[in-house]
Protein backbone atom coordinates (compact mmCIF):
# COMPACT_ATOMS: atom_id res chain seq x y z
CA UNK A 1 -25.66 -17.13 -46.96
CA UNK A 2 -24.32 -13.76 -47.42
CA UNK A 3 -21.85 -13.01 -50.32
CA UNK A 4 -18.11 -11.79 -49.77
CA UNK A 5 -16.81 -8.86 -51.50
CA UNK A 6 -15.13 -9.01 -55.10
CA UNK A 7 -14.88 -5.24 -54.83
CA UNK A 8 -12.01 -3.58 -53.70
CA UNK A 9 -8.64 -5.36 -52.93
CA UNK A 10 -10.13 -8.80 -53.47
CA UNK A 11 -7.61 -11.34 -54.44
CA UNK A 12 -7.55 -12.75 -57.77
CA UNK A 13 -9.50 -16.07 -58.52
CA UNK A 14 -7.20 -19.02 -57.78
CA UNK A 15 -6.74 -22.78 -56.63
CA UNK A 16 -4.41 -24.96 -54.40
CA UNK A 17 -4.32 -21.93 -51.93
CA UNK A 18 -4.40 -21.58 -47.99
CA UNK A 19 -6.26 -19.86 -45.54
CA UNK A 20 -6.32 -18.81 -41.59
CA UNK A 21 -8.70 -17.73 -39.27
CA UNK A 22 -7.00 -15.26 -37.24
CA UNK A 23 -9.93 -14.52 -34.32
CA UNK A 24 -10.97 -11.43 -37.02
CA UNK A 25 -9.81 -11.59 -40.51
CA UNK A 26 -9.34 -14.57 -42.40
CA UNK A 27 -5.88 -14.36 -44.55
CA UNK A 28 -5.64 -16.50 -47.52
CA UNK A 29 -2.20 -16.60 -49.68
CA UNK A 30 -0.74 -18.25 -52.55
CA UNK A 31 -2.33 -20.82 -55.09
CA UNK A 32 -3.66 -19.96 -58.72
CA UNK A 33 -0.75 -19.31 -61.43
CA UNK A 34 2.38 -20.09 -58.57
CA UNK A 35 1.47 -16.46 -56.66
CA UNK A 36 2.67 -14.93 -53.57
CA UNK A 37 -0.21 -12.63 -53.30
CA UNK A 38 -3.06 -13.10 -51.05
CA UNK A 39 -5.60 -11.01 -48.98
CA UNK A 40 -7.44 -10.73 -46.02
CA UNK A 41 -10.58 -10.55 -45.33
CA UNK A 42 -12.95 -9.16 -42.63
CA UNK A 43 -16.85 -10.58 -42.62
CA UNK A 44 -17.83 -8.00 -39.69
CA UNK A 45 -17.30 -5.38 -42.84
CA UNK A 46 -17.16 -7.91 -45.62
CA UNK A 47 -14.07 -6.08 -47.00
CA UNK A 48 -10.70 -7.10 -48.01
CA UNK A 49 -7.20 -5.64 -47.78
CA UNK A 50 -3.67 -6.84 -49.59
CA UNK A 51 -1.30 -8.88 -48.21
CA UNK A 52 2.20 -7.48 -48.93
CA UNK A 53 4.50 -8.64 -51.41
CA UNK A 54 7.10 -6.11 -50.36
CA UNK A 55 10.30 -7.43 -48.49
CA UNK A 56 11.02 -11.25 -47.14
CA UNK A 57 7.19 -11.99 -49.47
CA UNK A 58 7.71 -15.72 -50.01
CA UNK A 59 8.03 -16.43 -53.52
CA UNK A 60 4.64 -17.92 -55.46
CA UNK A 61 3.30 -21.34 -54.97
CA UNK A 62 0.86 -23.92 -54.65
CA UNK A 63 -0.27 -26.78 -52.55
CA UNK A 64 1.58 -25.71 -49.71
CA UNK A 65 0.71 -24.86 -45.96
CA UNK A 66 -0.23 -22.38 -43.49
CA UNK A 67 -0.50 -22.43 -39.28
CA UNK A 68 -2.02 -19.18 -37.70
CA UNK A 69 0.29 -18.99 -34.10
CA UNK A 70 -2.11 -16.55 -32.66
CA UNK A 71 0.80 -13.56 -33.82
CA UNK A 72 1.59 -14.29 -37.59
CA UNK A 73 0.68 -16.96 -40.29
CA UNK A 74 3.40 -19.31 -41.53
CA UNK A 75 3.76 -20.56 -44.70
CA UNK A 76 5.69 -23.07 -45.87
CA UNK A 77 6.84 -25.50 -48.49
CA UNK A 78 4.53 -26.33 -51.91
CA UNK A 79 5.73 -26.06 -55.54
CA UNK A 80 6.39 -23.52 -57.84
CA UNK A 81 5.94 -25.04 -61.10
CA UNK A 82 9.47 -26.37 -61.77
CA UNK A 83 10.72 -27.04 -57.64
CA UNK A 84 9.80 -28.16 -54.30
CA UNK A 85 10.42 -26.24 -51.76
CA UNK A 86 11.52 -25.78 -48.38
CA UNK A 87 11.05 -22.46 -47.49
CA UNK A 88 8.65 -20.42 -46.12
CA UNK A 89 7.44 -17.00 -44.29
CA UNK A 90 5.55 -15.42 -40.83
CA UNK A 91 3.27 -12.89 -42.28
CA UNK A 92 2.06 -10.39 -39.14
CA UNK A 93 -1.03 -8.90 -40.53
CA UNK A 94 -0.92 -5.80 -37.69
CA UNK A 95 2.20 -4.67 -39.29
CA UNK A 96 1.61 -6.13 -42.73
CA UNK A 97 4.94 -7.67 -42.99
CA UNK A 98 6.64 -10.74 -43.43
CA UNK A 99 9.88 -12.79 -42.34
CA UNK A 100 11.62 -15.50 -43.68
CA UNK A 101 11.93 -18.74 -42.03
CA UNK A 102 15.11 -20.35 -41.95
CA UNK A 103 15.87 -23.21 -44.47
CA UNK A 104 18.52 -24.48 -42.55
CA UNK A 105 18.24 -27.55 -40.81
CA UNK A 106 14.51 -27.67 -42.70
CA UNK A 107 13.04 -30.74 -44.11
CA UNK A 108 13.36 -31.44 -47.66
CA UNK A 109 11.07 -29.35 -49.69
CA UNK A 110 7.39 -30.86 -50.75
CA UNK A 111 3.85 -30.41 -51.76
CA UNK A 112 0.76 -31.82 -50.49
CA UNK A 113 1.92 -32.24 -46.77
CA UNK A 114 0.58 -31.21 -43.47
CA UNK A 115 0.96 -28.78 -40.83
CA UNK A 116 -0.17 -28.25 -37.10
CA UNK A 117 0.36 -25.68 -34.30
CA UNK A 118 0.93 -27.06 -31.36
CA UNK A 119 0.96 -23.25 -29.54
CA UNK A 120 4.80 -23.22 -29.91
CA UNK A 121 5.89 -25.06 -33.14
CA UNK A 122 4.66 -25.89 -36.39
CA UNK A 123 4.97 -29.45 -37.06
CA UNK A 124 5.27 -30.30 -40.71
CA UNK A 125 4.94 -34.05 -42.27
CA UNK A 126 4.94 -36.20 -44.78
CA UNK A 127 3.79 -35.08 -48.66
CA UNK A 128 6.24 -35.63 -52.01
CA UNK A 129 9.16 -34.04 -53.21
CA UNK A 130 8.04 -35.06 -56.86
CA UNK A 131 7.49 -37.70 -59.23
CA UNK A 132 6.52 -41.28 -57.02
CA UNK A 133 9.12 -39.72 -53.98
CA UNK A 134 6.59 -39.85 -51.22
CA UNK A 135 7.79 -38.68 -47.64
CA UNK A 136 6.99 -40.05 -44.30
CA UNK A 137 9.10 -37.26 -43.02
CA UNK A 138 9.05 -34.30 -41.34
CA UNK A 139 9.55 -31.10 -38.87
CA UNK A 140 8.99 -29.29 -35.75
CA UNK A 141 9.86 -25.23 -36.78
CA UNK A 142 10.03 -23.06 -33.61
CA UNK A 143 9.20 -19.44 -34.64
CA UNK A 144 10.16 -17.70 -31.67
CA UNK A 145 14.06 -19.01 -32.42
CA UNK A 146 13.34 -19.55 -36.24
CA UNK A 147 14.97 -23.15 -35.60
CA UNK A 148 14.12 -26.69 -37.16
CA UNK A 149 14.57 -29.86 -35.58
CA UNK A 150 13.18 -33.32 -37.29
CA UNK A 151 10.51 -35.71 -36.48
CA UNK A 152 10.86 -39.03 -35.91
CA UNK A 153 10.98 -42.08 -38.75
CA UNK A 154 11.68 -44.40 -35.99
CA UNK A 155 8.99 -47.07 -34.81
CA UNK A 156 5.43 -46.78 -35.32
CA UNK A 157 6.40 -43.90 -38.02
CA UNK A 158 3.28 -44.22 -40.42
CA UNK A 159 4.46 -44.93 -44.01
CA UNK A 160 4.90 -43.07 -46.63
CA UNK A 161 1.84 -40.36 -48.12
CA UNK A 162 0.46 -37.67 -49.81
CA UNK A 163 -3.20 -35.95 -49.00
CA UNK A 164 -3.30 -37.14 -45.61
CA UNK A 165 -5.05 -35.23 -42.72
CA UNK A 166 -3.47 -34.51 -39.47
CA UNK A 167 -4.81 -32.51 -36.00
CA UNK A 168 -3.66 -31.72 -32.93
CA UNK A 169 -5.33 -32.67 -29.82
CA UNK A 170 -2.90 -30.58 -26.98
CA UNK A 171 -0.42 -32.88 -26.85
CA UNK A 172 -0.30 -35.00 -29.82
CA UNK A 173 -0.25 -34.41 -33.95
CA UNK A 174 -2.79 -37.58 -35.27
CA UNK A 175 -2.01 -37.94 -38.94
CA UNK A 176 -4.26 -40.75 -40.74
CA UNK A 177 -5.38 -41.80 -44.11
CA UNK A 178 -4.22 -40.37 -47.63
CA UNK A 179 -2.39 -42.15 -50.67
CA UNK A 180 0.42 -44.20 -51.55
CA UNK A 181 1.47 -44.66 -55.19
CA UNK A 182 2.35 -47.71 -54.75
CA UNK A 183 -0.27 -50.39 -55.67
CA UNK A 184 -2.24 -47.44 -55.77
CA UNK A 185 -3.18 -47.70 -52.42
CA UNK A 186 -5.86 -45.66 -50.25
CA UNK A 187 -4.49 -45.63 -47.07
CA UNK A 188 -6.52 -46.08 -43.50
CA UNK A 189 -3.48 -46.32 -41.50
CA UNK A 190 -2.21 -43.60 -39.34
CA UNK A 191 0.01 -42.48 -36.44
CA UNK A 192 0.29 -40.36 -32.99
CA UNK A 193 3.24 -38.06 -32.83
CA UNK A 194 4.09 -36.52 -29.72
CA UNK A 195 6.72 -33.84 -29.79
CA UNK A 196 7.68 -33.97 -26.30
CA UNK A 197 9.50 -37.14 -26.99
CA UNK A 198 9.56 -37.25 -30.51
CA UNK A 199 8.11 -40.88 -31.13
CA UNK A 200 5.13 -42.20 -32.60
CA UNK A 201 2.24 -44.71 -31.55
CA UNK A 202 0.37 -46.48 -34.14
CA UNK A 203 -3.61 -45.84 -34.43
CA UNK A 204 -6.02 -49.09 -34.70
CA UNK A 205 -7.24 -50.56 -37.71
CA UNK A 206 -9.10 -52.93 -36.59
CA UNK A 207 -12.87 -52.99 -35.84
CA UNK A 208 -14.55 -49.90 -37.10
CA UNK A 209 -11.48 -48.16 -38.60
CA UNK A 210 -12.94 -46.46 -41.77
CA UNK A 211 -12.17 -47.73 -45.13
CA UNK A 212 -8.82 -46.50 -47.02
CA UNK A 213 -9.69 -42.80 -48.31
């Protein structure tokens, strides 16, 4: 092990945060006390430099989600202490700047969901939108025309959840496992999603499917 820097423009301690890989610098943002701050971080010189919280910053939050596109990491969604929400930003760290993403056709805000990058669209699903409202929904967000469009609920949609996993494979977003209020259930159910089509196949549970987790 070698230690990072907590010298010079290190971000403050926090929790419930996110982080990229960009090919050089890892960027993480948001989490601790609801912040919009963040950092990122070089290990070839194990020093850090500010985000910017200057114009379009998102505001603070926690437990919400970030995609690196290969150009600029988007945020989006999580809650701010007293609302869940639906909006977001594309943070280019070359120009140390952000824009906004559009909240307009965008999901319903949450926490505690998932995102992918496919290589031209975030996909965002499932998570809660408070209290026991758990969401089997969703979104595709194109950054290139800052435009939503909405994923499936139709058959094989996986049920509702909260602290689920989900990759992508090239073609498909695999979401699987996570928790369900009700019954207090730990789930080992899952789905496919492909966005070509936008409809889901269901994932076996049958012999050697891992236990609910």
């Amino acid at each position: 092990w070698q230690a990072t820097s907590t010298e010079t423009n290190c971000p403050s301690a926090r929790r419930n945060h996110t982080a990229v890989w960009t090919g050089t610098e890892m960027i993480i943002w948001g989490g601790g006390s609801y912040l919009n701050t963040g950092g990122r971080y070089n290990p070839t010189t194990n020093t850090w430099q500010p985000t910017s919280t200057g114009t379009n910053c998102p505001s603070g939050r926690t437990r919400h989600t970030a995609v690196w596109t290969e150009q600029v990491m988007i945020i989006w969604g999580g809650y701010n202490g007293s609302s869940y929400l639906n909006t977001g930003g594309r943070y280019n760290p070359t120009m140390n700047t952000w824009q906004t993403t559009t909240t307009f056709p965008a999901p319903v805000g949450r926490s505690d969901h998932t995102a992918v990058w496919t290589g031209q669209e975030m996909i965002i699903w499932g998570g809660t939108s408070g209290g026991i409202i758990y969401l089997n929904t969703g979104g595709k967000y194109n950054p290139t025309t800052d435009v939503w469009q909405v994923t499936s609920t139709g058959t094989n949609c996986p049920s509702e959840r909260v602290y689920h996993t989900a990759v992508w494979t090239g073609q498909e977003m695999i979401v699987w496992g996570g928790y369900y209020y009700s019954g207090d259930q730990y789930l080992n159910t899952g789905g496919r999603y492909n966005p070509s089509n936008n409809s889901w196949l269901t994932i076996s549970t049958g012999t050697n499917c891992p236990s609910g987790r």
